[in-house]
N, C-alpha and C. Protein backbone atom coordinates (compact mmCIF):
# COMPACT_ATOMS: atom_id res chain seq x y z
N UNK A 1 0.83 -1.17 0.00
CA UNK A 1 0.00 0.00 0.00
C UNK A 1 0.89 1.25 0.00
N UNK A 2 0.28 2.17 -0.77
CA UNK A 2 1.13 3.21 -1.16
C UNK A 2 0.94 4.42 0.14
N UNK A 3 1.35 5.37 0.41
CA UNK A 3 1.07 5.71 1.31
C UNK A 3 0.90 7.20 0.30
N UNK A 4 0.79 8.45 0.67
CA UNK A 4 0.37 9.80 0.39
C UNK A 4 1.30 10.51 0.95
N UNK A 5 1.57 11.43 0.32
CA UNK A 5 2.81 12.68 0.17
C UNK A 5 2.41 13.05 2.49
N UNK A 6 1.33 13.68 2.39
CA UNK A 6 1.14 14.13 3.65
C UNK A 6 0.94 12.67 5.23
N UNK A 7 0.87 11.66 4.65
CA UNK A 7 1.11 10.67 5.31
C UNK A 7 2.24 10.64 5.70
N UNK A 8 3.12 10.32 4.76
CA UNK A 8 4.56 10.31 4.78
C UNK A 8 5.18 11.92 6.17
N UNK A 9 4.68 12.51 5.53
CA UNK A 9 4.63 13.83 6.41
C UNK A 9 4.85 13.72 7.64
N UNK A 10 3.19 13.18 8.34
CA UNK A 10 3.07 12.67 9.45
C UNK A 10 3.60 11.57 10.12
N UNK A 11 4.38 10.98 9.26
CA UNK A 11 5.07 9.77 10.41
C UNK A 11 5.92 10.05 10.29
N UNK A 12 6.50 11.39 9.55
CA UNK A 12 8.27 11.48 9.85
C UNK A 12 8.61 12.85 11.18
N UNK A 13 7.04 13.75 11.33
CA UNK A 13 7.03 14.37 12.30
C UNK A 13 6.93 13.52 13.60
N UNK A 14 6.09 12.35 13.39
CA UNK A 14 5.92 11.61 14.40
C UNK A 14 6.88 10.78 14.87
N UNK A 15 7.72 10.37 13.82
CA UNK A 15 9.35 10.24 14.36
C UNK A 15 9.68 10.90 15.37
N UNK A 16 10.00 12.16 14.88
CA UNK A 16 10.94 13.20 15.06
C UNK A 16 10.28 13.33 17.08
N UNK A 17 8.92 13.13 17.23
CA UNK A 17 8.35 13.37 18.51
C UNK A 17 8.71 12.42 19.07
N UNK A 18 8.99 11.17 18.86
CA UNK A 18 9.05 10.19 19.59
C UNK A 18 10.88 9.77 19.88
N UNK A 19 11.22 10.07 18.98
CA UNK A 19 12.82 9.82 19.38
C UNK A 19 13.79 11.15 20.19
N UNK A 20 12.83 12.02 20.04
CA UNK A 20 13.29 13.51 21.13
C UNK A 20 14.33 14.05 19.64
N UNK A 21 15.01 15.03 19.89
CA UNK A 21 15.84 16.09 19.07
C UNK A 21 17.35 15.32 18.96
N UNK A 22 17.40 15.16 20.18
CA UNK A 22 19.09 14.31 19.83
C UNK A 22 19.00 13.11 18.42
N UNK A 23 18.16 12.60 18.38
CA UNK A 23 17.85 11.30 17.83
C UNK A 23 17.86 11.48 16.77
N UNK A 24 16.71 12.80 16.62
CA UNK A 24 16.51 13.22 15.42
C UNK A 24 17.21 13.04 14.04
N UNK A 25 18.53 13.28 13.95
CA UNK A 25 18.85 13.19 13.01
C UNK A 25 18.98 11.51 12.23
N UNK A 26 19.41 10.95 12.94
CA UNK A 26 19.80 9.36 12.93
C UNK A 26 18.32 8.95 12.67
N UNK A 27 17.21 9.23 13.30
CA UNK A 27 16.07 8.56 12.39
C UNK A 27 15.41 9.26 11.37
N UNK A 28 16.00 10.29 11.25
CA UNK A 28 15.35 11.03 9.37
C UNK A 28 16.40 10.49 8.39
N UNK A 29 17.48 10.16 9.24
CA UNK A 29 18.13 9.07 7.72
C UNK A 29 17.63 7.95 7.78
N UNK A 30 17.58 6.73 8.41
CA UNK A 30 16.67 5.93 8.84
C UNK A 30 15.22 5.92 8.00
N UNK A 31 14.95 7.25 7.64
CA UNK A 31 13.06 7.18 6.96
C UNK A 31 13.41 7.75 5.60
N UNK A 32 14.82 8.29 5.60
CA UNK A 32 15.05 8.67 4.25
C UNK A 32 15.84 6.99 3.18
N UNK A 33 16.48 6.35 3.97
CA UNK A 33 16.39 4.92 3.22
C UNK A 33 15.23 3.97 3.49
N UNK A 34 14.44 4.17 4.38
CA UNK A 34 13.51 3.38 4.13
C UNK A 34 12.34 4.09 2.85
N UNK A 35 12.25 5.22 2.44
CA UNK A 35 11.36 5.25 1.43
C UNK A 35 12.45 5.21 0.40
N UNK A 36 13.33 5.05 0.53
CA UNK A 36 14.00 4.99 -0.86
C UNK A 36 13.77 3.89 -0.82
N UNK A 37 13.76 2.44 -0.24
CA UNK A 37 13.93 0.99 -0.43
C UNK A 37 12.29 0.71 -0.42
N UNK A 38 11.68 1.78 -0.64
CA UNK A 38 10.16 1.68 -1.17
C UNK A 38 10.25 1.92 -2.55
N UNK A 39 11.16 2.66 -2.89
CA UNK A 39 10.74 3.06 -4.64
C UNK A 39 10.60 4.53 -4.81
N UNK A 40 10.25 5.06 -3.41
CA UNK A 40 9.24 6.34 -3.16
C UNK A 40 10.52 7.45 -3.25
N UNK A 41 11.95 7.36 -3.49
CA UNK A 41 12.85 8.46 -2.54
C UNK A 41 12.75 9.76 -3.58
N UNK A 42 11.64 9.84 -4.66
CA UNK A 42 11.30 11.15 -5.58
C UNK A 42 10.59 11.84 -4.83
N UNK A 43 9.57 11.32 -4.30
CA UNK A 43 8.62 12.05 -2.73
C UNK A 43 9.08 12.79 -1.86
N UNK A 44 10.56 12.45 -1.80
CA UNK A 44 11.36 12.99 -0.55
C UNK A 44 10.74 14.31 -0.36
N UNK A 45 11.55 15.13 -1.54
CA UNK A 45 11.43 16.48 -1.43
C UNK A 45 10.18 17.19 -1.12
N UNK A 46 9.30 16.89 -1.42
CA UNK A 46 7.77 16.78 -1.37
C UNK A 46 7.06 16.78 0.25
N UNK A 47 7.43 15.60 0.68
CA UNK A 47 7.43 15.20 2.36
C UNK A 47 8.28 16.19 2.98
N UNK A 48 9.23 16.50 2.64
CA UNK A 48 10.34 17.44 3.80
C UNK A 48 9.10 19.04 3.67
N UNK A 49 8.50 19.47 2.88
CA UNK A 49 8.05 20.34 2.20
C UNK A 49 6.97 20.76 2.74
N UNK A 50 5.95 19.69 2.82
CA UNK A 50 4.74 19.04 3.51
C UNK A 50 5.15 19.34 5.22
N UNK A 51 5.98 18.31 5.30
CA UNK A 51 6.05 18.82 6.90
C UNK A 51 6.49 19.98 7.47
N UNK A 52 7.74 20.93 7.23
CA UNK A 52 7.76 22.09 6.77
C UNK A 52 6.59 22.71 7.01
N UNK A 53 5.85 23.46 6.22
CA UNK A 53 4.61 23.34 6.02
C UNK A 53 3.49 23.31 7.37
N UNK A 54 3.74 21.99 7.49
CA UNK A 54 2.58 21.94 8.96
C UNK A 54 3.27 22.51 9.94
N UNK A 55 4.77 22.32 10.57
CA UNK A 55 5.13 22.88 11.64
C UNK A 55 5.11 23.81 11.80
N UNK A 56 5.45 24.81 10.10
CA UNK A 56 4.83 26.50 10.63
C UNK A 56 3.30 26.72 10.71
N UNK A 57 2.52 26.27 10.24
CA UNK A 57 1.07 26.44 10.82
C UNK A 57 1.11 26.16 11.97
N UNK A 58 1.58 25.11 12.91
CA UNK A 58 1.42 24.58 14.18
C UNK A 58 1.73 25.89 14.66
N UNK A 59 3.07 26.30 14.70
CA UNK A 59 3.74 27.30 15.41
C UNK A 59 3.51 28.54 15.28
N UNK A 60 2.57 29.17 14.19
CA UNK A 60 2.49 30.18 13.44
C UNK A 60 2.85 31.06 12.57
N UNK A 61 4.19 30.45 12.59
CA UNK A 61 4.86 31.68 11.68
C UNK A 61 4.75 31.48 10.57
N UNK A 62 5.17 32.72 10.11
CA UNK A 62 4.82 32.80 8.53
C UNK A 62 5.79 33.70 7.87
N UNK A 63 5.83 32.98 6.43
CA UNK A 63 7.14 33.67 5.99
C UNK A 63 7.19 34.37 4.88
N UNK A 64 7.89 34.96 4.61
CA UNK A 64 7.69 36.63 3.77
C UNK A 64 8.84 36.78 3.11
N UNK A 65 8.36 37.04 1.52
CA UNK A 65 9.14 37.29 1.04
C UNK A 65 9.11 38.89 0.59
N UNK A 66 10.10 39.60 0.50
CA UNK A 66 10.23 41.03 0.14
C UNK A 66 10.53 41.14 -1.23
N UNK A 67 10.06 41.66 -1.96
CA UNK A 67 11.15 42.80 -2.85
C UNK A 67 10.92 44.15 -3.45
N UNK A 68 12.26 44.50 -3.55
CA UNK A 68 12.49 45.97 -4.02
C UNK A 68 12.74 46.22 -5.40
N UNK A 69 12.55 47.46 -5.64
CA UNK A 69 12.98 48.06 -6.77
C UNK A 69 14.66 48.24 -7.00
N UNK A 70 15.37 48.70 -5.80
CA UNK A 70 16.37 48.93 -5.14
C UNK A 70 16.95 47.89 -4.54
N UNK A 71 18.49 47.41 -4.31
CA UNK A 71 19.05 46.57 -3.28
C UNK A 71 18.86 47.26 -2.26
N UNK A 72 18.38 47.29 -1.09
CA UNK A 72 18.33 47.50 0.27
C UNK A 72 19.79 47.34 1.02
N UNK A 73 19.79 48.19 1.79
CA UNK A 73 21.34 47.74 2.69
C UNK A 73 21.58 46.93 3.69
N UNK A 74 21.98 46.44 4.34
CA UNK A 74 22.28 45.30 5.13
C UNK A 74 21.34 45.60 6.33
N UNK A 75 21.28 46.01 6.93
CA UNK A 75 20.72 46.66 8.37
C UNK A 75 19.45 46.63 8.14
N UNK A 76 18.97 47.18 6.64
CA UNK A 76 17.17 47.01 6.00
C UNK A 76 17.28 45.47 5.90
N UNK A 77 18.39 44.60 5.42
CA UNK A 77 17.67 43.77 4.30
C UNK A 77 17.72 42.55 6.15
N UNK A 78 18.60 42.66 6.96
CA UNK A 78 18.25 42.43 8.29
C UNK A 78 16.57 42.16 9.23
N UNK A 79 16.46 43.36 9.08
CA UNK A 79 15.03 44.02 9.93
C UNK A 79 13.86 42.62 8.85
């Protein structure tokens, strides 16, 4: 059974909750060869994207892109 872009999503956040932050890394490689040894590792980018995604809704933030007519100077392009 195939699973769905936002499935995938959710069990790699749900990883990430269950093995704490240290861990973290060692089991997103861990889920990154196991969907490759599915067939699936084109999804990747997709899933990282997806989850992405939900954690800033969870958290709220939101992200912004600017632009100018002008390069802005460091201290603007900062703020």
């Amino acid at each position: 059974m195939r699973l769905s872009i936002r499935q995938y999503a959710v069990a790699l956040l749900d990883l990430e909750k269950e093995v704490g932050t240290g861990k973290a890394k060692e089991a997103g490689k861990k889920f990154v060869v196991w969907i490759n040894r599915r067939g699936e590792g084109k999804k990747l980018g997709k899933i990282v994207a997806v989850a992405e995604q939900s954690v800033r809704e969870c958290s709220g933030v939101v992200g912004v892109t600017i632009t100018t007519a002008h390069q802005a100077d460091g201290a603007t392009q900062q703020t």
